[in-house]
N, C-alpha and C. Protein backbone atom coordinates (compact mmCIF):
# COMPACT_ATOMS: atom_id res chain seq x y z
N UNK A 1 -10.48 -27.11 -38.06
CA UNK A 1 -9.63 -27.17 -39.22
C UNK A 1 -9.06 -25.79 -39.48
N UNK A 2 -7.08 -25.61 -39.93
CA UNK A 2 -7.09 -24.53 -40.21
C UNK A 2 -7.69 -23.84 -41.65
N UNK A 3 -7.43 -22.74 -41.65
CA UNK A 3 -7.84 -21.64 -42.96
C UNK A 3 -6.71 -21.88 -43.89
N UNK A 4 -6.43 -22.71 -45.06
CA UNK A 4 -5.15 -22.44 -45.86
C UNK A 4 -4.63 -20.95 -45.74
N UNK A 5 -5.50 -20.02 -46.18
CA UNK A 5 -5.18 -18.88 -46.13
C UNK A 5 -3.86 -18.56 -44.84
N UNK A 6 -4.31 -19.10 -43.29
CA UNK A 6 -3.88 -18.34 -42.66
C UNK A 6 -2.37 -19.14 -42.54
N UNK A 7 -2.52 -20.51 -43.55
CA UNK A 7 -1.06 -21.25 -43.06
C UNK A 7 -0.17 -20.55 -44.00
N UNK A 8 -0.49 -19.85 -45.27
CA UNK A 8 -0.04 -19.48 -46.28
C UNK A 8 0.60 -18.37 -45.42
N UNK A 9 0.17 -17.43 -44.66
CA UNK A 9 0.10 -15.86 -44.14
C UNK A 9 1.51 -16.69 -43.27
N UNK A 10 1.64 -17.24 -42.36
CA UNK A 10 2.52 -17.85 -41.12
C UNK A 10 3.72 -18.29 -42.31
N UNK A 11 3.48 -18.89 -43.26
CA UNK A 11 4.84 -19.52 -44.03
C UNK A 11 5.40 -18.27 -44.45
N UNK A 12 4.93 -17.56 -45.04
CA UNK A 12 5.54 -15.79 -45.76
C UNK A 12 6.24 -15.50 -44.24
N UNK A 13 5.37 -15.45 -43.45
CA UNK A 13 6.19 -14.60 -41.99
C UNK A 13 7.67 -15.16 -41.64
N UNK A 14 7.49 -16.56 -41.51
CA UNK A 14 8.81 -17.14 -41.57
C UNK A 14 9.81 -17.05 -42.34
N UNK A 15 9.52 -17.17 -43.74
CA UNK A 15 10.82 -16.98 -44.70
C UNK A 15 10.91 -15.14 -44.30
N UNK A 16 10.49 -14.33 -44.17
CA UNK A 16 10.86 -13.07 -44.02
C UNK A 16 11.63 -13.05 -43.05
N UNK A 17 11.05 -13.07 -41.51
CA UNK A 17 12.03 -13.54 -40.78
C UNK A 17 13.41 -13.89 -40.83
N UNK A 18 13.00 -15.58 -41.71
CA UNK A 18 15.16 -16.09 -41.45
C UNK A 18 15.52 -15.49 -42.55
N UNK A 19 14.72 -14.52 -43.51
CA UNK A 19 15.67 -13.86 -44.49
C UNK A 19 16.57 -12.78 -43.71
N UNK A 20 15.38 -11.97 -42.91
CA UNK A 20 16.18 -10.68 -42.03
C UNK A 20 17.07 -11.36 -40.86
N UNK A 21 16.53 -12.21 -40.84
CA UNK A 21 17.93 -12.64 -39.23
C UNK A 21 19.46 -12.50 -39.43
N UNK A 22 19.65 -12.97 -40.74
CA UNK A 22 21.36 -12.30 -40.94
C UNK A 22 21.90 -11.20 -40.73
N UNK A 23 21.09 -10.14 -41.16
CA UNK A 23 21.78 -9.07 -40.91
C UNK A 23 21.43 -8.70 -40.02
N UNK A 24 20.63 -9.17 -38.95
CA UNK A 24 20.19 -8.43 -37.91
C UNK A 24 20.72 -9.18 -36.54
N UNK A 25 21.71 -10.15 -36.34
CA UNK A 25 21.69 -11.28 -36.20
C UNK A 25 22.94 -9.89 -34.75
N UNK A 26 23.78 -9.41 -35.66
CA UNK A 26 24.21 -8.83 -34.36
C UNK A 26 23.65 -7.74 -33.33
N UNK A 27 22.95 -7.15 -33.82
CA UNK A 27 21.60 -6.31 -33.46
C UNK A 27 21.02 -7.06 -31.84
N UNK A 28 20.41 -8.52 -32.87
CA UNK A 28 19.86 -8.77 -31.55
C UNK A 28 20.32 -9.53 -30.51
N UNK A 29 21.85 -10.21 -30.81
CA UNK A 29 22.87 -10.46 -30.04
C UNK A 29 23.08 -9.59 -28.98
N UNK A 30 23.41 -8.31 -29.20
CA UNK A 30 23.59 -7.30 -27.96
C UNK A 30 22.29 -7.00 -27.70
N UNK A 31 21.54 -6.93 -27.89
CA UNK A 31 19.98 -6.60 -27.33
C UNK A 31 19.99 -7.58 -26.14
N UNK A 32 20.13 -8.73 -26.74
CA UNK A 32 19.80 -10.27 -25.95
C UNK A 32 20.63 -10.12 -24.74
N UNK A 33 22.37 -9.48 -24.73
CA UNK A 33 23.16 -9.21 -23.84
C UNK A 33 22.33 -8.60 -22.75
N UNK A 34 21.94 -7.18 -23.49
CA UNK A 34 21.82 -6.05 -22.78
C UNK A 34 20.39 -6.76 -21.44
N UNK A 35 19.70 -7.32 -21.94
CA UNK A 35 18.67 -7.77 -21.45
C UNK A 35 19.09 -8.71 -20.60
N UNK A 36 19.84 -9.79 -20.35
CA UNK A 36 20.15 -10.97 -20.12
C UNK A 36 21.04 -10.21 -18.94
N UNK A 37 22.02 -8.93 -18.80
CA UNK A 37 22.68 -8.40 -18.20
C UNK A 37 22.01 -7.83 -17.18
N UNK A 38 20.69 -6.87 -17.74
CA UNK A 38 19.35 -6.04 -16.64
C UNK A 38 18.76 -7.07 -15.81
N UNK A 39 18.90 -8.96 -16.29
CA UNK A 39 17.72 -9.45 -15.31
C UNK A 39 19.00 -10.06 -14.58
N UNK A 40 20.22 -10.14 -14.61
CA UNK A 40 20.52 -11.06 -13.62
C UNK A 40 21.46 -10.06 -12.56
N UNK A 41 20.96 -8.18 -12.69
CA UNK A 41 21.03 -7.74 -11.61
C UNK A 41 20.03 -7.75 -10.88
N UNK A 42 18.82 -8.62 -11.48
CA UNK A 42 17.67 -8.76 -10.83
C UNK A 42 16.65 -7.65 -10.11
N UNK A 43 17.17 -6.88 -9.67
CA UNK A 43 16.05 -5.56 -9.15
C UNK A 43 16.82 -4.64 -7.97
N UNK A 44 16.38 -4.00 -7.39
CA UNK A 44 16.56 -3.32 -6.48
C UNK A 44 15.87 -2.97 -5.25
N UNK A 45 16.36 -2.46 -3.81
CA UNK A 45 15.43 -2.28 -3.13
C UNK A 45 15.55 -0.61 -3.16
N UNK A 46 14.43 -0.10 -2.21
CA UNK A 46 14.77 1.20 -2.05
C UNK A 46 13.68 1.81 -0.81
N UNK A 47 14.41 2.83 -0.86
CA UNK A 47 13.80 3.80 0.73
C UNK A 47 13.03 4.90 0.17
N UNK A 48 11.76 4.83 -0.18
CA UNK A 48 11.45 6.47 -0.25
C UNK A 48 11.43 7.52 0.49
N UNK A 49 11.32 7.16 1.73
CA UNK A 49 11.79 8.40 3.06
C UNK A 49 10.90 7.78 4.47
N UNK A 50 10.62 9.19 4.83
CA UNK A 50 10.33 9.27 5.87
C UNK A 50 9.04 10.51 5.25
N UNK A 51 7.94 10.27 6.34
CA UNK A 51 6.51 10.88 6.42
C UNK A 51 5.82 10.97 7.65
N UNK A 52 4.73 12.39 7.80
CA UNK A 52 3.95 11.85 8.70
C UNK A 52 2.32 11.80 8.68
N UNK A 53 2.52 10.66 9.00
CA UNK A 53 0.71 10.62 8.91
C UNK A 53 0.02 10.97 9.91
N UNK A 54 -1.14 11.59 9.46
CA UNK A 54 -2.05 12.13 10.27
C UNK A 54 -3.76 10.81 10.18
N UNK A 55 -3.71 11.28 11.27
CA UNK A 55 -5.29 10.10 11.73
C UNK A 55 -5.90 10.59 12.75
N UNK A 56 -7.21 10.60 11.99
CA UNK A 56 -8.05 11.21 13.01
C UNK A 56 -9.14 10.05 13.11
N UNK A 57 -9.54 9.88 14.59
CA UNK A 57 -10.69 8.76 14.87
C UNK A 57 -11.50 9.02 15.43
N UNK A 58 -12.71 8.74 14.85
CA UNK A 58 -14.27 9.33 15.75
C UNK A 58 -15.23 7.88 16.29
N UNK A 59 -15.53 8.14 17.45
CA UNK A 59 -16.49 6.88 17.78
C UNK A 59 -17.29 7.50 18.11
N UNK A 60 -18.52 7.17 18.03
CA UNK A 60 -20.14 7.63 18.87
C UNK A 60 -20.82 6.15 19.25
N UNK A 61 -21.46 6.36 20.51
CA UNK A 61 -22.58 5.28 21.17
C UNK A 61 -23.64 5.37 20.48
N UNK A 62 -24.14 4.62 19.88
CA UNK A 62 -25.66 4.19 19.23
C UNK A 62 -26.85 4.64 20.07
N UNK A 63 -26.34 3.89 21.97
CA UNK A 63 -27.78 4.50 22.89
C UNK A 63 -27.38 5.43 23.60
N UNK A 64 -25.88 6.36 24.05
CA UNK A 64 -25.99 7.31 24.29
C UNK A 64 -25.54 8.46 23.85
N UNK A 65 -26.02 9.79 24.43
CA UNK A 65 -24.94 10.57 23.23
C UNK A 65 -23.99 11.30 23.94
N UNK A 66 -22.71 9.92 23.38
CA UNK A 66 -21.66 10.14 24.21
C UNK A 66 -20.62 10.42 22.83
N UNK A 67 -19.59 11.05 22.40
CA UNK A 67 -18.91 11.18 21.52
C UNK A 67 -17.09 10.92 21.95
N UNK A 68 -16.19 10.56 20.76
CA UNK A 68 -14.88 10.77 21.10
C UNK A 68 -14.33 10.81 19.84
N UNK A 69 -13.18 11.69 20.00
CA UNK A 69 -12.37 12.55 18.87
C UNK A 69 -11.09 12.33 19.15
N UNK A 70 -10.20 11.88 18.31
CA UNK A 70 -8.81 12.20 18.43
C UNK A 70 -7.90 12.29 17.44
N UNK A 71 -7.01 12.78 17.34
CA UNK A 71 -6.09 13.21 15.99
C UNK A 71 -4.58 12.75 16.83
N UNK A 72 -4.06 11.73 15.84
CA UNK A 72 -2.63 11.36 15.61
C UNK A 72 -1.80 11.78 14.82
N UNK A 73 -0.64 12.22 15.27
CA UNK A 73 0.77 12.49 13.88
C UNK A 73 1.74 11.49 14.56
N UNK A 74 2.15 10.87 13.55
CA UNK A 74 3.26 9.29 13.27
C UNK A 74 3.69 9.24 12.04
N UNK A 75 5.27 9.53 12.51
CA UNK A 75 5.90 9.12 11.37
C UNK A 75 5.72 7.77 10.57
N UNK A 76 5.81 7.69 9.18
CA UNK A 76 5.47 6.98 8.39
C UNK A 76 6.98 6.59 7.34
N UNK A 77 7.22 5.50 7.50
CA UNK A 77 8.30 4.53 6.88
C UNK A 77 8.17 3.93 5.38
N UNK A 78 8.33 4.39 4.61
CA UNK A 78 8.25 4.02 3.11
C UNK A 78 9.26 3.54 2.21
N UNK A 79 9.18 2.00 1.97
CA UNK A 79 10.09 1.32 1.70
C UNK A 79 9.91 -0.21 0.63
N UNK A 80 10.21 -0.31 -0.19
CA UNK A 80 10.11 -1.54 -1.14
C UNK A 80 10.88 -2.29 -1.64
N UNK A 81 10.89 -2.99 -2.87
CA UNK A 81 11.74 -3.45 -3.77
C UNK A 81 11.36 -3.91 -5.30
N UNK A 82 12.01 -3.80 -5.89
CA UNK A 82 11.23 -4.33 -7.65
C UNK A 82 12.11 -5.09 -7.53
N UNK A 83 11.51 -6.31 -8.63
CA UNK A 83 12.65 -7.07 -9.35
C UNK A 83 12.08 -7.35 -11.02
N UNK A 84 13.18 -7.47 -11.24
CA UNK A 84 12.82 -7.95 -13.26
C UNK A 84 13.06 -9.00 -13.36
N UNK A 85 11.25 -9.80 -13.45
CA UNK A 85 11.25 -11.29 -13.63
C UNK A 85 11.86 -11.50 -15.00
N UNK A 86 11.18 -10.82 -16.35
CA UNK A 86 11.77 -11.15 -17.31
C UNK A 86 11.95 -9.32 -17.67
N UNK A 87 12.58 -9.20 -19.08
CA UNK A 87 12.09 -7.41 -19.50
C UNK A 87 10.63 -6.72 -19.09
N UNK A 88 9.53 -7.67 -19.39
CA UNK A 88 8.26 -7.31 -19.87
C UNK A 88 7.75 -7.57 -18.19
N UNK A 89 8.21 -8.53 -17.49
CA UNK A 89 7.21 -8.64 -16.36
C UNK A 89 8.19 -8.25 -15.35
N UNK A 90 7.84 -7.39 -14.14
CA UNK A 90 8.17 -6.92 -13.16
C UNK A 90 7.53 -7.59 -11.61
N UNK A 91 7.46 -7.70 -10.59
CA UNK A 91 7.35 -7.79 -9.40
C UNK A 91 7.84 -6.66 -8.31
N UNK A 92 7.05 -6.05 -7.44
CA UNK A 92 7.10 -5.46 -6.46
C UNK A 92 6.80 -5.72 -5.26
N UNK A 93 7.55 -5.56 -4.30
CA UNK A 93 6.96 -5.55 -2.86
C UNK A 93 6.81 -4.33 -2.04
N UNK A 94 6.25 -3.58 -1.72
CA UNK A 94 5.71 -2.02 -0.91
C UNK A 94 5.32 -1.93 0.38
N UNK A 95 6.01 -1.15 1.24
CA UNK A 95 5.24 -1.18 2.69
C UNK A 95 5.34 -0.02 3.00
N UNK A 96 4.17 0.45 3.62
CA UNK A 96 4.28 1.51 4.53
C UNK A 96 4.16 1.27 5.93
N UNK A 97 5.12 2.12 6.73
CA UNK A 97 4.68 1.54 8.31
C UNK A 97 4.89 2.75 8.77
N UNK A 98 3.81 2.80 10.44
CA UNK A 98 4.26 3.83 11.22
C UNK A 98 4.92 3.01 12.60
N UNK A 99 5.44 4.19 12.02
CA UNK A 99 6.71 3.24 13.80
C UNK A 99 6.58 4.68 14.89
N UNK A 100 7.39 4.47 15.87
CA UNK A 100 7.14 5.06 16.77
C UNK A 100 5.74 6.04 16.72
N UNK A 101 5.02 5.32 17.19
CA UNK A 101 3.58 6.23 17.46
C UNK A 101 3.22 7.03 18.00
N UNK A 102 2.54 8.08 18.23
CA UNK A 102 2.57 9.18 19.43
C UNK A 102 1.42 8.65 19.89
N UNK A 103 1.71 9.03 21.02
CA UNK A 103 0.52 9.28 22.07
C UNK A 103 -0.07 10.31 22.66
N UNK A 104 -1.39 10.38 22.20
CA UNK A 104 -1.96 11.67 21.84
C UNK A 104 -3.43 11.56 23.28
N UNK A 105 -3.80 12.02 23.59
CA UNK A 105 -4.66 12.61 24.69
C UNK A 105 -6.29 12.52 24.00
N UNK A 106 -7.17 11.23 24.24
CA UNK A 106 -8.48 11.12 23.72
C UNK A 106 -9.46 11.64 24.55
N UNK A 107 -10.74 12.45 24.25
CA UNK A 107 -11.39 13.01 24.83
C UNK A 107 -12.92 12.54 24.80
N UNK A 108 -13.29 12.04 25.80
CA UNK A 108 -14.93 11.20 25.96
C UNK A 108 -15.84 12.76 25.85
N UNK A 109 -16.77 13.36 25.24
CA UNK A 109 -17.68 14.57 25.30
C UNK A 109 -19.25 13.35 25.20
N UNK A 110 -19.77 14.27 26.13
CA UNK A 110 -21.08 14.25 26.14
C UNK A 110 -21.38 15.29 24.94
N UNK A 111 -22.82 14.68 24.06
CA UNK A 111 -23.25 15.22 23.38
C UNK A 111 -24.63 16.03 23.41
N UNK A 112 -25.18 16.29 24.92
CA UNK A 112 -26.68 16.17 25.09
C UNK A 112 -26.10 16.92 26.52
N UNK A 113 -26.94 17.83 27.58
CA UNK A 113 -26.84 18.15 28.98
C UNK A 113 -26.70 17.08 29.47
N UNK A 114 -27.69 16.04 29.06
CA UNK A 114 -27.62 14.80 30.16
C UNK A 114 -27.28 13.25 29.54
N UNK A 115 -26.93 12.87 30.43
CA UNK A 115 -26.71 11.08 29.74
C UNK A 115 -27.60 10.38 31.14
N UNK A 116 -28.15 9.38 30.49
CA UNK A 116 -28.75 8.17 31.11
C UNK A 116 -29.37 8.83 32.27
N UNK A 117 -30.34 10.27 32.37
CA UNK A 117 -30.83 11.16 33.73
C UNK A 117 -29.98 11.39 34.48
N UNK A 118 -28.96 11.34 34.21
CA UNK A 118 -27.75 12.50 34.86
C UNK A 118 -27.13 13.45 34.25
N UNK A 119 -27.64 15.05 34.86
CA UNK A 119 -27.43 16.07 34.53
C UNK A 119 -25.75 16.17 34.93
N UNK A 120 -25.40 16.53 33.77
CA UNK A 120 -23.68 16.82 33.96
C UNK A 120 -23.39 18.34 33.91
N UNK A 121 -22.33 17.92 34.81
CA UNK A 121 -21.61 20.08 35.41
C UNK A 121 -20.85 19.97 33.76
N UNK A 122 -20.03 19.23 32.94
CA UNK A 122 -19.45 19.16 32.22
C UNK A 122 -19.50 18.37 30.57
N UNK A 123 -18.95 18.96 29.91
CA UNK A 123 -19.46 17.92 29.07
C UNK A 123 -18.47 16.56 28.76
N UNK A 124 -17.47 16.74 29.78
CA UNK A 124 -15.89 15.88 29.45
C UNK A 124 -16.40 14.62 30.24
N UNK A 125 -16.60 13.52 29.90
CA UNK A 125 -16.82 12.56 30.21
C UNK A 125 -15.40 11.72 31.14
N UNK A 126 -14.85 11.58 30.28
CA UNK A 126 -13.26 10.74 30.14
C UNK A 126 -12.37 11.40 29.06
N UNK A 127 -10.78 10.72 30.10
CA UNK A 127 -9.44 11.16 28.58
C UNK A 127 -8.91 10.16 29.22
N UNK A 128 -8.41 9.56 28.01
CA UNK A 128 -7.39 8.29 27.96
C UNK A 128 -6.18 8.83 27.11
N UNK A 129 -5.34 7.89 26.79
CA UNK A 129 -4.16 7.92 26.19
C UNK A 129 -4.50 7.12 24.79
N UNK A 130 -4.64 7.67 23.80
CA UNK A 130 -4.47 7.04 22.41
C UNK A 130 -3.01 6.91 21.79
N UNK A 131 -3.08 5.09 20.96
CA UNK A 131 -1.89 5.43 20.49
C UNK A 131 -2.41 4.53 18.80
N UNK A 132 -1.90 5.36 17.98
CA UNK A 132 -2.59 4.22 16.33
C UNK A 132 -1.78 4.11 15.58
N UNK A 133 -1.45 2.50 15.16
CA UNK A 133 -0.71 2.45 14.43
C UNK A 133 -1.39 1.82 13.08
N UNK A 134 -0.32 1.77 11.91
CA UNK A 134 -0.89 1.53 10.64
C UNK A 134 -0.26 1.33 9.69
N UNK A 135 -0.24 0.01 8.95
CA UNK A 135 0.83 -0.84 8.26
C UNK A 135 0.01 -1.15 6.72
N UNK A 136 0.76 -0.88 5.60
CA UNK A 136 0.04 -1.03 4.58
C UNK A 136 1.23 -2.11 3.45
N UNK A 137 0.93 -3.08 3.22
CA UNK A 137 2.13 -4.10 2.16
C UNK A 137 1.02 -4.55 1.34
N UNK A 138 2.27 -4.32 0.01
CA UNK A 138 1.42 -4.56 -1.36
C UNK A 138 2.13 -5.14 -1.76
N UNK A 139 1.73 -6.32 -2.90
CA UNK A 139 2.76 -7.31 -3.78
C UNK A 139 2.22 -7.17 -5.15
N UNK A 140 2.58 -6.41 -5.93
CA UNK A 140 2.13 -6.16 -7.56
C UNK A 140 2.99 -6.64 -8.34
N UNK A 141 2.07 -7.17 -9.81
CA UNK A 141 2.70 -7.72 -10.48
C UNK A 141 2.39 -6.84 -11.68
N UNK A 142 3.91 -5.84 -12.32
CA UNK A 142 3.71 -5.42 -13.25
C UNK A 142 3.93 -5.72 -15.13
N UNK A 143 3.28 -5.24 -15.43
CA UNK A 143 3.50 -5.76 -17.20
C UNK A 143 3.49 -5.08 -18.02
N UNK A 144 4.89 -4.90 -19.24
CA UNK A 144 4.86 -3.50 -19.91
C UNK A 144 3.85 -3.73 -20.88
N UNK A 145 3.39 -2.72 -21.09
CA UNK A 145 1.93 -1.94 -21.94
C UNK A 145 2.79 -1.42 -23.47
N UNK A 146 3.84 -0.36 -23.06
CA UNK A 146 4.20 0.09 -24.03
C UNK A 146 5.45 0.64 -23.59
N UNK A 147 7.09 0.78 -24.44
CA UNK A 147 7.79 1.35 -23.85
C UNK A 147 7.71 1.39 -22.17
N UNK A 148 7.15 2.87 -21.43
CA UNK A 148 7.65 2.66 -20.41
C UNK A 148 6.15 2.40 -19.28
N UNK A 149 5.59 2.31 -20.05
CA UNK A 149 4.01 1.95 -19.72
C UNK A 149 3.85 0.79 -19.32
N UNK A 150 3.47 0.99 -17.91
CA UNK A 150 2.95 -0.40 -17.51
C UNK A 150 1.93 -0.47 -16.38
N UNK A 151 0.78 -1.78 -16.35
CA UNK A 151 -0.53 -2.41 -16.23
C UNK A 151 0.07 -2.96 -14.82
N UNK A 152 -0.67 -2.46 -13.84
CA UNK A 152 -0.30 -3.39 -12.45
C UNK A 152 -1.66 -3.84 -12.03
N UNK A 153 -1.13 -4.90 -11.25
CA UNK A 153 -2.27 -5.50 -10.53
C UNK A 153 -1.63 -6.36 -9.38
N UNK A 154 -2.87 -6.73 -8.29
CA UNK A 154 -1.98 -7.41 -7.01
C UNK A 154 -2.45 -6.95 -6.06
N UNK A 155 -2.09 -7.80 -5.05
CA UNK A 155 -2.48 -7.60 -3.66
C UNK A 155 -1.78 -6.71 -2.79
N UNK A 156 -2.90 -5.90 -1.59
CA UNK A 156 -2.57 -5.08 -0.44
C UNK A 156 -3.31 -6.00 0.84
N UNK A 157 -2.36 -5.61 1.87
CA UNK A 157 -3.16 -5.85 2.91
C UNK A 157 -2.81 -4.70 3.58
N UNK A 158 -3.93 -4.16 4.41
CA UNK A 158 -3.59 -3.26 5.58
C UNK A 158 -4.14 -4.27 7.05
N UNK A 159 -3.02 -3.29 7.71
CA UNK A 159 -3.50 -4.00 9.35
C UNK A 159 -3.46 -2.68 10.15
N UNK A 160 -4.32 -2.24 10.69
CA UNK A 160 -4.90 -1.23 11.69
C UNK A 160 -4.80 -1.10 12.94
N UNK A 161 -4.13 -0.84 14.39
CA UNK A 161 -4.22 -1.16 15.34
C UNK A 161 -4.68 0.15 16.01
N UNK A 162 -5.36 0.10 17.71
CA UNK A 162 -5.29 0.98 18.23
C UNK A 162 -5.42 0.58 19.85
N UNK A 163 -4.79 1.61 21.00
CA UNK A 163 -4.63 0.97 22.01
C UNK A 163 -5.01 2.50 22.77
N UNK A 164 -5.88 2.00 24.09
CA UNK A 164 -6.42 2.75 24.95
C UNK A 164 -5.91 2.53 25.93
N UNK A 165 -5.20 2.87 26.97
CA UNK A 165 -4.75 2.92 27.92
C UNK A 165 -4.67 4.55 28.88
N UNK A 166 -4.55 4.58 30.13
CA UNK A 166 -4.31 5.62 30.92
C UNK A 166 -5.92 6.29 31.34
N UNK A 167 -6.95 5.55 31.57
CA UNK A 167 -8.49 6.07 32.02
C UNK A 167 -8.25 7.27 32.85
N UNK A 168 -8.79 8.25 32.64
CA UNK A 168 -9.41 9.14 33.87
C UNK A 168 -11.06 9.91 33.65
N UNK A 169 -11.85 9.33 34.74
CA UNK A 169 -11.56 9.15 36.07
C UNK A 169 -11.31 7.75 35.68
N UNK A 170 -10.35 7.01 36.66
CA UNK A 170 -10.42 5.45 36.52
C UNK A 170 -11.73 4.84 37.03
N UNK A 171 -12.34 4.48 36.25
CA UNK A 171 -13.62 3.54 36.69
C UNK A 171 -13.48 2.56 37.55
N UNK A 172 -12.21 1.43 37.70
CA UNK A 172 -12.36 0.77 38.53
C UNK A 172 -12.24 1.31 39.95
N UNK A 173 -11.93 2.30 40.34
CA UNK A 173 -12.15 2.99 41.60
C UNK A 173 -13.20 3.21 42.28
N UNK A 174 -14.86 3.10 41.29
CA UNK A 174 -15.96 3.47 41.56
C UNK A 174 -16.54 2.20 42.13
């Protein structure tokens, strides 16, 4: 059941209201324009540049102590779009990508004189060819807070790749 009280409070709000709507009536006519004008340019896309990322990757063997190190620089592609669902709610789409990847020179080190009772002249095990790439897209949904303040939330996915190619010594030779 409601509170008389609070139906009493809602009836006052109303007559205040359609009292002020007359004179305010052109006020919020162009407001309503101005707004009605911002959503049906609907949003924009845009380029934030160009970057480069750096990545560095370490693996170690659990049973031997064998180690590998390598450091990547790849440019990085930064690029999105907003749109204005209504004034108050926003939508974004965000990606980062690395494109052309370098290929950088990975290095197998022994971590110990010996692996598996073989005394090594060296500690260089193997070098391959590393190449890593790395893709990051986000879909947020923003909501103004205040003026220009606003509350996001939403999904990322990243996808990670990496590719080994170019063995030396080539093992299948052995």
């Amino acid at each position: 059941m409601t509170h008389p009280l609070a139906l009493t409070v809602l009836a006052a709000g109303l007559v205040v209201l359609s009292a002020a709507a007359p004179a305010a009536e052109t006020a919020v006519a162009s407001e309503a324009d101005r707004v009605q004008a911002q959503l049906s340019e609907g949003g924009f896309s845009y380029f934030v540049g160009l970057a480069m990322q750096r990545s560095r990757y370490r693996e170690t063997a659990s049973s031997l102590p064998v180690r590998s190190e390598v450091d990547a620089n790849s440019p990085l592609l930064v690029t999105g779009a907003l749109y204005a669902v209504t004034p108050d709610w926003l939508a974004s789409l965000d990606n980062e990508t690395t494109f052309a990847p370098s290929t950088v020179t990975e290095t197998w080190s022994a971590t110990a004189p010996s692996v598996a009772g073989v005394t090594l002249g060296s500690p260089v095990l193997q070098t391959n060819q590393f190449r890593f790439s790395d893709t990051v897209t986000r879909l947020l949904a923003h909501r103004r807070v205040q003026d220009q303040w606003f509350a996001l939330g939403g999904l990322a996915m990243r996808s990670q790749s990496f590719r080994r190619f170019g063995m030396w010594p080539d093992l299948t030779d052995w």
